[in-house]
C-alpha atoms as a PDB file:
ATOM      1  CA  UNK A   1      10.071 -23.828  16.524  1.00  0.00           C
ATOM      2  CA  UNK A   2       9.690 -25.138  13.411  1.00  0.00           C
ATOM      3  CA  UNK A   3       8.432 -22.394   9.899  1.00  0.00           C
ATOM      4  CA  UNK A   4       5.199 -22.517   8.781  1.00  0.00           C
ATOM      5  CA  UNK A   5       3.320 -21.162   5.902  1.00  0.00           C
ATOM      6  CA  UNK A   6      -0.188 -21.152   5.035  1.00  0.00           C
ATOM      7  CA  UNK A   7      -1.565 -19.782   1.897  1.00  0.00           C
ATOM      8  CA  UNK A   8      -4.292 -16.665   3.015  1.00  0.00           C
ATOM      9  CA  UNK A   9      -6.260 -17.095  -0.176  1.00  0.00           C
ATOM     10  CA  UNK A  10      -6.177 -19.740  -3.506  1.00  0.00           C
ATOM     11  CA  UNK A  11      -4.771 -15.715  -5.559  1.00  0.00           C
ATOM     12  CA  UNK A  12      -3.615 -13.792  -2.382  1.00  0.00           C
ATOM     13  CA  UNK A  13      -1.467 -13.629   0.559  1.00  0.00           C
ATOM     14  CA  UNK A  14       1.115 -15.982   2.888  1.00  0.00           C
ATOM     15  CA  UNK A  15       1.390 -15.994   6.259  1.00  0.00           C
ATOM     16  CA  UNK A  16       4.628 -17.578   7.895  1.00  0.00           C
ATOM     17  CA  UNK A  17       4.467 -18.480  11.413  1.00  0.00           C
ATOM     18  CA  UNK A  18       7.997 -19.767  13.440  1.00  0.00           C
ATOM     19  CA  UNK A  19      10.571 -16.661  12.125  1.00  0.00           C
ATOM     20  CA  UNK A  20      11.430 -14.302  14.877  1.00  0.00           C
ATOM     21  CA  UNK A  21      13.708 -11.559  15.389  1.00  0.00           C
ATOM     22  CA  UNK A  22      17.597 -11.710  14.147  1.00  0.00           C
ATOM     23  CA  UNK A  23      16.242 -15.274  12.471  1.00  0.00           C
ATOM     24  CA  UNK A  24      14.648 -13.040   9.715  1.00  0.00           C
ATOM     25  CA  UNK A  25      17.970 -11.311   9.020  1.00  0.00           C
ATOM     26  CA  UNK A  26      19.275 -13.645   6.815  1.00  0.00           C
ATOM     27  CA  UNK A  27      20.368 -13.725   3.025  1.00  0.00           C
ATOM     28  CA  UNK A  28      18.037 -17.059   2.553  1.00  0.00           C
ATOM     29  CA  UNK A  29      14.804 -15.598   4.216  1.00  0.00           C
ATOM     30  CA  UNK A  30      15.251 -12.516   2.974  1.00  0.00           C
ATOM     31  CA  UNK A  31      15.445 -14.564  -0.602  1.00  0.00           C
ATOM     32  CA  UNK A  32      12.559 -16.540   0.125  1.00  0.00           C
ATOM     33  CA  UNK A  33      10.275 -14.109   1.248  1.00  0.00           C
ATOM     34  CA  UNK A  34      11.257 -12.040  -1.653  1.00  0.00           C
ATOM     35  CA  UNK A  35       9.591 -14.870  -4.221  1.00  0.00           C
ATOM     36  CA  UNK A  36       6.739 -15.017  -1.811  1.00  0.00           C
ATOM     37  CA  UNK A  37       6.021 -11.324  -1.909  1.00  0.00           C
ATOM     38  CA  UNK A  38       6.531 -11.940  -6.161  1.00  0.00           C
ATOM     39  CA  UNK A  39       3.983 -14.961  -5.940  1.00  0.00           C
ATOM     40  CA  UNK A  40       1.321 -13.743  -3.423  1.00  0.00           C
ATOM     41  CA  UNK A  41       1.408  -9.841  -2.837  1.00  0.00           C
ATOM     42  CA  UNK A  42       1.224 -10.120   0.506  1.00  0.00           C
ATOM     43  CA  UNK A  43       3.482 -11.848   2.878  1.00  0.00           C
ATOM     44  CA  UNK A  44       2.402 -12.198   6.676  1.00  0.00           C
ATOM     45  CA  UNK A  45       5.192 -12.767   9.684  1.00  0.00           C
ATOM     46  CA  UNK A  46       3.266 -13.783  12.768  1.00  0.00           C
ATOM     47  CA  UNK A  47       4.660 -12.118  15.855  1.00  0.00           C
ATOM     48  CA  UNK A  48       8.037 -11.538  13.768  1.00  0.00           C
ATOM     49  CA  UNK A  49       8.957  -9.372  17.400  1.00  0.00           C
ATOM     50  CA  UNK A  50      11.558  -7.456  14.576  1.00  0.00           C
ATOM     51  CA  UNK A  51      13.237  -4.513  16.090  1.00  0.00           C
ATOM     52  CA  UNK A  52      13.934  -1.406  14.252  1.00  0.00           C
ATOM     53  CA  UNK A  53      17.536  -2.146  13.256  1.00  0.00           C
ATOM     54  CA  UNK A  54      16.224  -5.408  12.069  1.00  0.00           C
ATOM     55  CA  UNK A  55      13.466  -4.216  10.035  1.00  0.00           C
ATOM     56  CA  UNK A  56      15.854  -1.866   8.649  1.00  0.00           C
ATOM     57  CA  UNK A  57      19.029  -4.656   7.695  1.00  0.00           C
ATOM     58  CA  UNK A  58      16.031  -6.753   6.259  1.00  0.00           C
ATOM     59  CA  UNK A  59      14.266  -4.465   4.311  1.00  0.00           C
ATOM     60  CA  UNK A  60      17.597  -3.675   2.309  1.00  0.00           C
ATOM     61  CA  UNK A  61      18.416  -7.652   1.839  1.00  0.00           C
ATOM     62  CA  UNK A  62      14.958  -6.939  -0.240  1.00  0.00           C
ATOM     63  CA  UNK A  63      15.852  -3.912  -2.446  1.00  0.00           C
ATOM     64  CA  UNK A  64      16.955  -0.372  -2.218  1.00  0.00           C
ATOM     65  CA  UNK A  65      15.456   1.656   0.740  1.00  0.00           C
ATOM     66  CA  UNK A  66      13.786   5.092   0.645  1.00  0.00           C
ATOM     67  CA  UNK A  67      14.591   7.336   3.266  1.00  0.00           C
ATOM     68  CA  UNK A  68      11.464   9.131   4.403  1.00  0.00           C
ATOM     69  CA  UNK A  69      11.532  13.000   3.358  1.00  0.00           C
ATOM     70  CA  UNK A  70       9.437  13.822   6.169  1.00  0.00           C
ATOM     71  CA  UNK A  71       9.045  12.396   9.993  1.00  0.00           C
ATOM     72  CA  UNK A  72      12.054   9.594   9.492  1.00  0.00           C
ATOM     73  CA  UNK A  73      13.306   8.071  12.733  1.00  0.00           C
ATOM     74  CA  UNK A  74      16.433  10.054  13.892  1.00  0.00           C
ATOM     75  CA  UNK A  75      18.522   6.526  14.234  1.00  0.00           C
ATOM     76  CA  UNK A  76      16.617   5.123  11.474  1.00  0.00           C
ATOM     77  CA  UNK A  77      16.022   7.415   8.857  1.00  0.00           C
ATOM     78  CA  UNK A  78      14.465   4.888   6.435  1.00  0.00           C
ATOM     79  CA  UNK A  79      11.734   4.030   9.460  1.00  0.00           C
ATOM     80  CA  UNK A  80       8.279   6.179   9.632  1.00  0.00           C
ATOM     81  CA  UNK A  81       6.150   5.748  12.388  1.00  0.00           C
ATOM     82  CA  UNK A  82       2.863   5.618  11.305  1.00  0.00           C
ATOM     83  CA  UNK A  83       0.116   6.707  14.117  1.00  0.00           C
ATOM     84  CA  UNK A  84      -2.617   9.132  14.260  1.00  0.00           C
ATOM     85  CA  UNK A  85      -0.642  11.013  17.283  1.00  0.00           C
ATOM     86  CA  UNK A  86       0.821  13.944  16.169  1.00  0.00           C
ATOM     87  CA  UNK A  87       3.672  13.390  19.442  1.00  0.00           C
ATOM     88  CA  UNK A  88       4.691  10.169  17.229  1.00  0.00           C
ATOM     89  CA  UNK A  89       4.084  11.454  13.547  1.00  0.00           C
ATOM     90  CA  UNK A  90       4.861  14.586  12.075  1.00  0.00           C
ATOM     91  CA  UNK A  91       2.252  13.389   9.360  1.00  0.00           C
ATOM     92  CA  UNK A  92      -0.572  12.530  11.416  1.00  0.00           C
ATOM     93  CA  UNK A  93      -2.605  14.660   9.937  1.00  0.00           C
ATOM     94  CA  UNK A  94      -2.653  12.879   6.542  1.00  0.00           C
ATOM     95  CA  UNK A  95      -2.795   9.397   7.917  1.00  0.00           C
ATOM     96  CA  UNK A  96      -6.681   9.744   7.826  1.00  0.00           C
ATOM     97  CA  UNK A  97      -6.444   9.371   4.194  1.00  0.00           C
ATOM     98  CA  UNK A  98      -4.847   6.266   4.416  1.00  0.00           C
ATOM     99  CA  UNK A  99      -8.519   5.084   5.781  1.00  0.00           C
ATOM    100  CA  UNK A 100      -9.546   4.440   1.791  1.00  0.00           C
ATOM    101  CA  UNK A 101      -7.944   2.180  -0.937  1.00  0.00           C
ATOM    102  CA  UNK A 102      -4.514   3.375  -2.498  1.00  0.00           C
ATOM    103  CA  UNK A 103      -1.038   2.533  -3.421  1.00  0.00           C
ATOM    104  CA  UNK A 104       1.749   4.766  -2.270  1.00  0.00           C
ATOM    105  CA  UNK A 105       3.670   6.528  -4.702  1.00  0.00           C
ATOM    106  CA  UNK A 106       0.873   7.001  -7.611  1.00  0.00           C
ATOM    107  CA  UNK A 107       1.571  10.240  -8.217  1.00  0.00           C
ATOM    108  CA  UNK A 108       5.131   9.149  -8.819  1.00  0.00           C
ATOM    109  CA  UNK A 109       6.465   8.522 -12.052  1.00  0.00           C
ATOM    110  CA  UNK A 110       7.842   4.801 -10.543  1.00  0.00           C
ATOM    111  CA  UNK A 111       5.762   4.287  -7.269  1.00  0.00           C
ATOM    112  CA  UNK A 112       7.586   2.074  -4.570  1.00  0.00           C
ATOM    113  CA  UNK A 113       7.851  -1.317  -4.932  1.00  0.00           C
ATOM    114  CA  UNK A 114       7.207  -2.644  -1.880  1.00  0.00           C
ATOM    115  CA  UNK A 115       6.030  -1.449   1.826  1.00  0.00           C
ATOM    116  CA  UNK A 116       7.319  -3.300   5.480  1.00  0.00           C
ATOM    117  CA  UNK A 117       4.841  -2.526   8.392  1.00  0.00           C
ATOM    118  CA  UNK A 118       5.357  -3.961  12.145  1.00  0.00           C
ATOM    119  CA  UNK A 119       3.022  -3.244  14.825  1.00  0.00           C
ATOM    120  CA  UNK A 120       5.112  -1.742  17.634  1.00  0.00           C
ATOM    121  CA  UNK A 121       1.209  -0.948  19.378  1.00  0.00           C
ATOM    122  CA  UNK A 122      -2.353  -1.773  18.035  1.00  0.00           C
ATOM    123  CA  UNK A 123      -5.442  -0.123  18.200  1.00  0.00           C
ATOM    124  CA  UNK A 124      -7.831  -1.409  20.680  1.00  0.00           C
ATOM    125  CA  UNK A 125     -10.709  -1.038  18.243  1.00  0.00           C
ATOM    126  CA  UNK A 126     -10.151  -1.278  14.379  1.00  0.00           C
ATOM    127  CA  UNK A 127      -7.222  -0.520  12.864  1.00  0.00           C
ATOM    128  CA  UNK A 128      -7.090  -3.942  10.806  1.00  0.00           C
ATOM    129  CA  UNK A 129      -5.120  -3.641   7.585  1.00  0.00           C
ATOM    130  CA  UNK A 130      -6.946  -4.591   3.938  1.00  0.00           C
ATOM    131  CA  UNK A 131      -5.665  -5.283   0.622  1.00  0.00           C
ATOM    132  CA  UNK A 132      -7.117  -5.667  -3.081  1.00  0.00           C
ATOM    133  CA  UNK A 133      -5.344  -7.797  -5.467  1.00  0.00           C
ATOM    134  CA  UNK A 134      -5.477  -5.403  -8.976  1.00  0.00           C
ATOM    135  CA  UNK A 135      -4.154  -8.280 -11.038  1.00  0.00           C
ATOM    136  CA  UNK A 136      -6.271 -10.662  -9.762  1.00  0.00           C
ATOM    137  CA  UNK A 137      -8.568  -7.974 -10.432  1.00  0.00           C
ATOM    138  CA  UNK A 138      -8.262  -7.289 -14.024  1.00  0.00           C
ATOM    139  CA  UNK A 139      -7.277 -11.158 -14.977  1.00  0.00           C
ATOM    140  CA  UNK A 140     -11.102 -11.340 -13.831  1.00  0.00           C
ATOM    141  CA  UNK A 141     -12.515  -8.871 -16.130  1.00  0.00           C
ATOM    142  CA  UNK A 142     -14.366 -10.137 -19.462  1.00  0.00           C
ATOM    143  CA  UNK A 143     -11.760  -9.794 -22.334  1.00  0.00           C
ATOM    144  CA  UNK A 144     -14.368  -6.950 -24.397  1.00  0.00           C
ATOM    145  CA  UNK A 145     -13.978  -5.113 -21.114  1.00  0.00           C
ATOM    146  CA  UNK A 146     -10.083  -5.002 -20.687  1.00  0.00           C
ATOM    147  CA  UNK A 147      -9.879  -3.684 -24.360  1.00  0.00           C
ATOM    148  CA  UNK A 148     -12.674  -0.897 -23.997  1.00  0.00           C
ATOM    149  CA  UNK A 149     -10.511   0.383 -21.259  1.00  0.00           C
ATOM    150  CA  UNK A 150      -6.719  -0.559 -22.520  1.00  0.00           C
ATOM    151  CA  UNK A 151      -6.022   2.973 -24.027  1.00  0.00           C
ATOM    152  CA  UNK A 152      -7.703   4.876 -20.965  1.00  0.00           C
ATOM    153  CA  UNK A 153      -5.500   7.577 -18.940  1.00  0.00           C
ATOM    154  CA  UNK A 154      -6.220   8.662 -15.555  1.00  0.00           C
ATOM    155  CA  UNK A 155      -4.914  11.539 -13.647  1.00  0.00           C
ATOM    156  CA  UNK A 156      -3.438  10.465 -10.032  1.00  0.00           C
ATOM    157  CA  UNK A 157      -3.095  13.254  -7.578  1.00  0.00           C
ATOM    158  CA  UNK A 158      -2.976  14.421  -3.896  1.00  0.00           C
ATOM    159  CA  UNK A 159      -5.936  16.793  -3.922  1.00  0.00           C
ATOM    160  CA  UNK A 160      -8.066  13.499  -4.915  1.00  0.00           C
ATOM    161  CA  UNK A 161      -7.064  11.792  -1.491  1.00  0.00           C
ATOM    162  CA  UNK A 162      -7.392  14.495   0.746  1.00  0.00           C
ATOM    163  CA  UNK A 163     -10.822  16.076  -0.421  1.00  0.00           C
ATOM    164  CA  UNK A 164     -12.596  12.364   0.638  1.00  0.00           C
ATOM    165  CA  UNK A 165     -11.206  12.988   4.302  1.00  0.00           C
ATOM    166  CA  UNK A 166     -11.556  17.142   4.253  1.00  0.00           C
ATOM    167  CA  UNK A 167     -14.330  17.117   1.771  1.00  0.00           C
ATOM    168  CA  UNK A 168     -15.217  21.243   1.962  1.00  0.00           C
ATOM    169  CA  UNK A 169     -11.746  22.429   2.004  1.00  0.00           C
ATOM    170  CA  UNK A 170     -10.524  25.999   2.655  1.00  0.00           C
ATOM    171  CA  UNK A 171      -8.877  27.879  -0.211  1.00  0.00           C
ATOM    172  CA  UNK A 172      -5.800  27.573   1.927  1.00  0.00           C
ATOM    173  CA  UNK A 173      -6.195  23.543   2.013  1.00  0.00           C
ATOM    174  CA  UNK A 174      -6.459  23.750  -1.507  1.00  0.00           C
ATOM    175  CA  UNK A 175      -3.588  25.710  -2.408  1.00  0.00           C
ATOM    176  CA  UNK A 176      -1.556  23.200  -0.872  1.00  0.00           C
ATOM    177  CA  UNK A 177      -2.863  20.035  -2.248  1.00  0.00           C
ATOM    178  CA  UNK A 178      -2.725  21.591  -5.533  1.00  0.00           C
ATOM    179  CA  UNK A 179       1.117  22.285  -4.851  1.00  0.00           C
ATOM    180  CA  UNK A 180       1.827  18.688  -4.585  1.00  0.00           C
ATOM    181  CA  UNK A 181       2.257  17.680  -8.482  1.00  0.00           C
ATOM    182  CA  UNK A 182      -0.664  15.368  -9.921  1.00  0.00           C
ATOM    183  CA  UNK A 183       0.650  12.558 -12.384  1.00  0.00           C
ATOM    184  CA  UNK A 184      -1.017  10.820 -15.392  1.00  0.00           C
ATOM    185  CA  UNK A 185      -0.969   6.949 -15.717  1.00  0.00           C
ATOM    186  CA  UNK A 186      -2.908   4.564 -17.937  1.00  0.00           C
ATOM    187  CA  UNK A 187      -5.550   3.001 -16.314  1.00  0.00           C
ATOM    188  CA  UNK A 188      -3.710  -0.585 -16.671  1.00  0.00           C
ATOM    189  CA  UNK A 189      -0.600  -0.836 -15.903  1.00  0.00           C
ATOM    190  CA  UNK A 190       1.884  -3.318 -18.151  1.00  0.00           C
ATOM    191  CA  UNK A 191       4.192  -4.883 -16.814  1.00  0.00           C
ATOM    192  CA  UNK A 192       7.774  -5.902 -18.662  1.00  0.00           C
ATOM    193  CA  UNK A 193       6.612  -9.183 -18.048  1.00  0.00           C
ATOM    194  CA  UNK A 194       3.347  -8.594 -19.840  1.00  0.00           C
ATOM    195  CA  UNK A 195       1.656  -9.112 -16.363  1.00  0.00           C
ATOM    196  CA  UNK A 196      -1.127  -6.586 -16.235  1.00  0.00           C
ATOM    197  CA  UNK A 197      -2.911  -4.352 -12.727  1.00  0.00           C
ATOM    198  CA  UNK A 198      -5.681  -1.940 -12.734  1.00  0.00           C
ATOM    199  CA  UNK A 199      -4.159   1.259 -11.156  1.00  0.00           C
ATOM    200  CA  UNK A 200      -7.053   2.894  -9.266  1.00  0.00           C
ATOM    201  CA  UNK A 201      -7.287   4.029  -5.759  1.00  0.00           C
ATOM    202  CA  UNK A 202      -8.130   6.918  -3.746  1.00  0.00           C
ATOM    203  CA  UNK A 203      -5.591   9.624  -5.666  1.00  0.00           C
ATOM    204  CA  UNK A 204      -7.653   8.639  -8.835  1.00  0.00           C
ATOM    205  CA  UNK A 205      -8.582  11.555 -10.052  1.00  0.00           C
ATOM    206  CA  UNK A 206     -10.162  11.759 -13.471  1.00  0.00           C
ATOM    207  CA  UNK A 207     -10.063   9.978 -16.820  1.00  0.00           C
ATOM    208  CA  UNK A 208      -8.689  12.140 -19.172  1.00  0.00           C
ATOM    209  CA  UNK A 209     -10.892  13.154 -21.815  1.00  0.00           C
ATOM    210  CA  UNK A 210     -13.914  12.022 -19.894  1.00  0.00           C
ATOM    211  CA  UNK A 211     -17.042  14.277 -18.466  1.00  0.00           C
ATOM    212  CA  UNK A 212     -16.687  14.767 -14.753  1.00  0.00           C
ATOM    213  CA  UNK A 213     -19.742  12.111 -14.009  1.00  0.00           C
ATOM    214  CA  UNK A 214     -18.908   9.204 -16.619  1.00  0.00           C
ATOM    215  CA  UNK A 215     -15.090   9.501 -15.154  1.00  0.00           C
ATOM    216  CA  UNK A 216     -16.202   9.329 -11.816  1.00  0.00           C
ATOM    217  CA  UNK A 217     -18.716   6.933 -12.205  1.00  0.00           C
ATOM    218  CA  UNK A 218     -15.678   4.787 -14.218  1.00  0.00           C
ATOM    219  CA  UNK A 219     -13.198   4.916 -11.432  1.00  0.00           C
ATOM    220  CA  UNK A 220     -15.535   4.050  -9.348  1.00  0.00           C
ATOM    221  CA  UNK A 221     -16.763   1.196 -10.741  1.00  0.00           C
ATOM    222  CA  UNK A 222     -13.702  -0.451 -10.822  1.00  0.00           C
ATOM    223  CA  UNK A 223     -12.348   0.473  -7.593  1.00  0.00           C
ATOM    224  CA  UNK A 224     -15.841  -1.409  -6.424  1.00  0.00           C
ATOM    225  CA  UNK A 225     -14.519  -4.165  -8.549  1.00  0.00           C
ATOM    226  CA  UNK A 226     -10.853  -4.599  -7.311  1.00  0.00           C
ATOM    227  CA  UNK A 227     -11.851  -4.582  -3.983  1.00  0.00           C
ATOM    228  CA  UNK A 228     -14.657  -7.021  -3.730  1.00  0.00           C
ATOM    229  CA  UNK A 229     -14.145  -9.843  -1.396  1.00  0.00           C
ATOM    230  CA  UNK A 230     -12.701 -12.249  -3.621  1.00  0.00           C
ATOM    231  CA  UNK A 231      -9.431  -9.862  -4.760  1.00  0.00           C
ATOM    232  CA  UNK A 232      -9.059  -9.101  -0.655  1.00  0.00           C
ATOM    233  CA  UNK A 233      -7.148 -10.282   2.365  1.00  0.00           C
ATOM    234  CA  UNK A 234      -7.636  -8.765   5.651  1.00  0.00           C
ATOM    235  CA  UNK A 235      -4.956  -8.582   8.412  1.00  0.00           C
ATOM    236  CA  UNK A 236      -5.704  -8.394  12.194  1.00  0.00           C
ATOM    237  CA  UNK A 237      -2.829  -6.932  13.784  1.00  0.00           C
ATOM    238  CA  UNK A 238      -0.973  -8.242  16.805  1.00  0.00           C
ATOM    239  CA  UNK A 239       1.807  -6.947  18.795  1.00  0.00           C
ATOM    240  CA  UNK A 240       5.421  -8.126  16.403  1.00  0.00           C
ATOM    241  CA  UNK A 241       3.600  -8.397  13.321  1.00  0.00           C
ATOM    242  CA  UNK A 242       5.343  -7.795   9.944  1.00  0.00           C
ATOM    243  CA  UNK A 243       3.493  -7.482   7.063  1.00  0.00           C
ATOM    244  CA  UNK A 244       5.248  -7.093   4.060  1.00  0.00           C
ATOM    245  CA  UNK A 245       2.872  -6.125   0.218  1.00  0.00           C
ATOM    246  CA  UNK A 246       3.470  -5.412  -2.996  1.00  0.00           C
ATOM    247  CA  UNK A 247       2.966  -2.164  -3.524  1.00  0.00           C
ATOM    248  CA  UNK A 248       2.129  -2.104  -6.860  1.00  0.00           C
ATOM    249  CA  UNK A 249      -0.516  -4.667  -7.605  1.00  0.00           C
ATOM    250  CA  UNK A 250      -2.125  -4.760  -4.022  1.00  0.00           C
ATOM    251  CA  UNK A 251      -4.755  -1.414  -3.006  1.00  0.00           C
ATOM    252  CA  UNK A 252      -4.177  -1.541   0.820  1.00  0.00           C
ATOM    253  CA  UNK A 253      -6.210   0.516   3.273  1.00  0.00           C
ATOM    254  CA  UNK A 254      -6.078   0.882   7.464  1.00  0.00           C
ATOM    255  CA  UNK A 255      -9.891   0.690   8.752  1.00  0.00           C
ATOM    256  CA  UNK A 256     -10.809   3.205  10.776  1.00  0.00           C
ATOM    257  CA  UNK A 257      -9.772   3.531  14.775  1.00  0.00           C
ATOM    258  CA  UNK A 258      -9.826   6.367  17.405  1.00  0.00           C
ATOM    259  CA  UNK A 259      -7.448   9.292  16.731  1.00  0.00           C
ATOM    260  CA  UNK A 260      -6.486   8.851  20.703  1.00  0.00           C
ATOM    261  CA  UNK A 261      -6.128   5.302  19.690  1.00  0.00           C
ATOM    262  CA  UNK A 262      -2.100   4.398  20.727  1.00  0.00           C
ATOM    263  CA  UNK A 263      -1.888   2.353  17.752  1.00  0.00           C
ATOM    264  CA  UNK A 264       1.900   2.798  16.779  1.00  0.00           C
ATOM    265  CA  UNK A 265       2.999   0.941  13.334  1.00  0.00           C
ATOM    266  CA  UNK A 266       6.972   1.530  11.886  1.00  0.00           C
ATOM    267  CA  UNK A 267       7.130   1.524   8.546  1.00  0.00           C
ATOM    268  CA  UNK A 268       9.910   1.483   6.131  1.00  0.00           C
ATOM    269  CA  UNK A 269       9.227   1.404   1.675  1.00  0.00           C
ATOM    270  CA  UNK A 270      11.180  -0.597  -0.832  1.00  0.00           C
ATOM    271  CA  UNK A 271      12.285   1.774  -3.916  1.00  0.00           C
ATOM    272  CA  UNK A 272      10.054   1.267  -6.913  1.00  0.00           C
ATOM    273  CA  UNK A 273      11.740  -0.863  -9.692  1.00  0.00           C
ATOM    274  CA  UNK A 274       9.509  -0.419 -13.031  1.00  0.00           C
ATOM    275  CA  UNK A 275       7.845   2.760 -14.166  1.00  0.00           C
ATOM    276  CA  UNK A 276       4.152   3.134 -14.707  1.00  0.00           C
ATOM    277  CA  UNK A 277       3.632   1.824 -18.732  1.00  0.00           C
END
């Protein structure tokens, strides 16, 4: 069978169909869907059927490899299995959050580049993947707009995320979420290449130097913004699946399915290559 690609939107996404298995383990696919992931964001391989050693040997022909602190796969350490079964995730309990818009890594000081998800099992009912295009996003603001925000700072941090899923938290909760360090970032990020994102999301805090309800109101304004229909892509999974995003100029968010759903997803995360700037 012959490759195929097919543009998802005119700004975002690519979907390859006909590149299975030990075919994507290659030096020149690796290479090409490395410029697709630059040029699009999000990079779709129908029914890719890529096991975990695969996913693994792939994921470092496209950069350096985290290995996951917590929950890693004992073969695989770079693999976490992403599922709302506590039997298959030792972070199940956070993977609600991952229900609203985010990047990984924003309270880091150089979030991840890049994220590789395969669907080993999907949900029944929902569990459909979304992203939001933040370039596309701010290219599309008026130009008096980007500069009354180009100097804004906005405090990232794990309370932020968890409080929308537990939103009357015991002082125990919130001892721990206020453990995990919080991290400031301007509210556009710059690029080396001059290429600009809005960096919002769920672990948006607040905007420094704002009153609680005009920063609130702020962040979410343009969270409403960089995920209206025309930045987003939506992805209904299938059994194989690989989806492959740019971490740091695509939001992504899971929808919503059953916590005895069996929906079973192995992920592994590209190292981030550029600080926040």
């Amino acid at each position: 069978m012959s490759v195929t690609t097919a543009p998802l939107t005119p700004e975002t996404g690519i979907a390859y169909t006909g590149l299975h298995g030990a075919g994507l383990v290659d030096p020149a696919v690796a290479r090409d869907l490395r410029a697709a992931l630059d040029a699009h964001g999000v990079v779709i391989v129908r029914e890719a059927d890529l096991d975990d050693a695969g996913l693994v040997a792939l994921s470092r022909m496209l950069g350096d490899v985290v290995v996951a602190p917590i929950g890693g796969d004992a073969t695989h350490p770079e693999i976490s299995a992403v599922s709302l079964d506590p039997a298959k995730s030792d972070l199940a309990a956070y993977r609600r959050s991952t229900f609203f818009w985010h990047i990984d890594g924003a309270n880091d000081a150089i979030p991840q580049k890049a994220t590789l998800l395969t669907a080993r099992v999907v949900a029944e009912e929902g569990g459909d993947t979304e992203f939001a295009n933040t370039y596309a996003a701010y290219e599309a603001l008026p130009e008096d707009e980007k500069k009354r925000i180009a100097e804004l700072r906005v405090v990232h941090s794990f309370k932020a995320t968890q409080i929308l899923v537990t939103p009357n938290p015991s002082a125990r909760e919130l001892a721990a979420w206020e453990r995990v360090p919080s991290r400031e970032h301007p509210l556009v990020w710059t690029r080396g290449t001059g290429r600009k994102s809005l960096l919002v999301g769920a672990t948006a805090d607040h905007v420094v130097g704002l009153p609680a309800d005009e920063s609130r109101a702020l962040l979410d304004h343009y969270l409403d913004w960089a995920t209206q229909p025309r930045f987003t892509v939506r992805h209904s999974w299938r059994r194989g699946d690989l989806v492959i995003w740019d971490n740091t100029g695509m939001l992504h968010r899971a929808l919503p399915y059953r916590p005895t759903s069996p929906r079973l997803m192995h992920r592994t995360t590209l190292v981030g290559e550029e600080a926040v700037a």
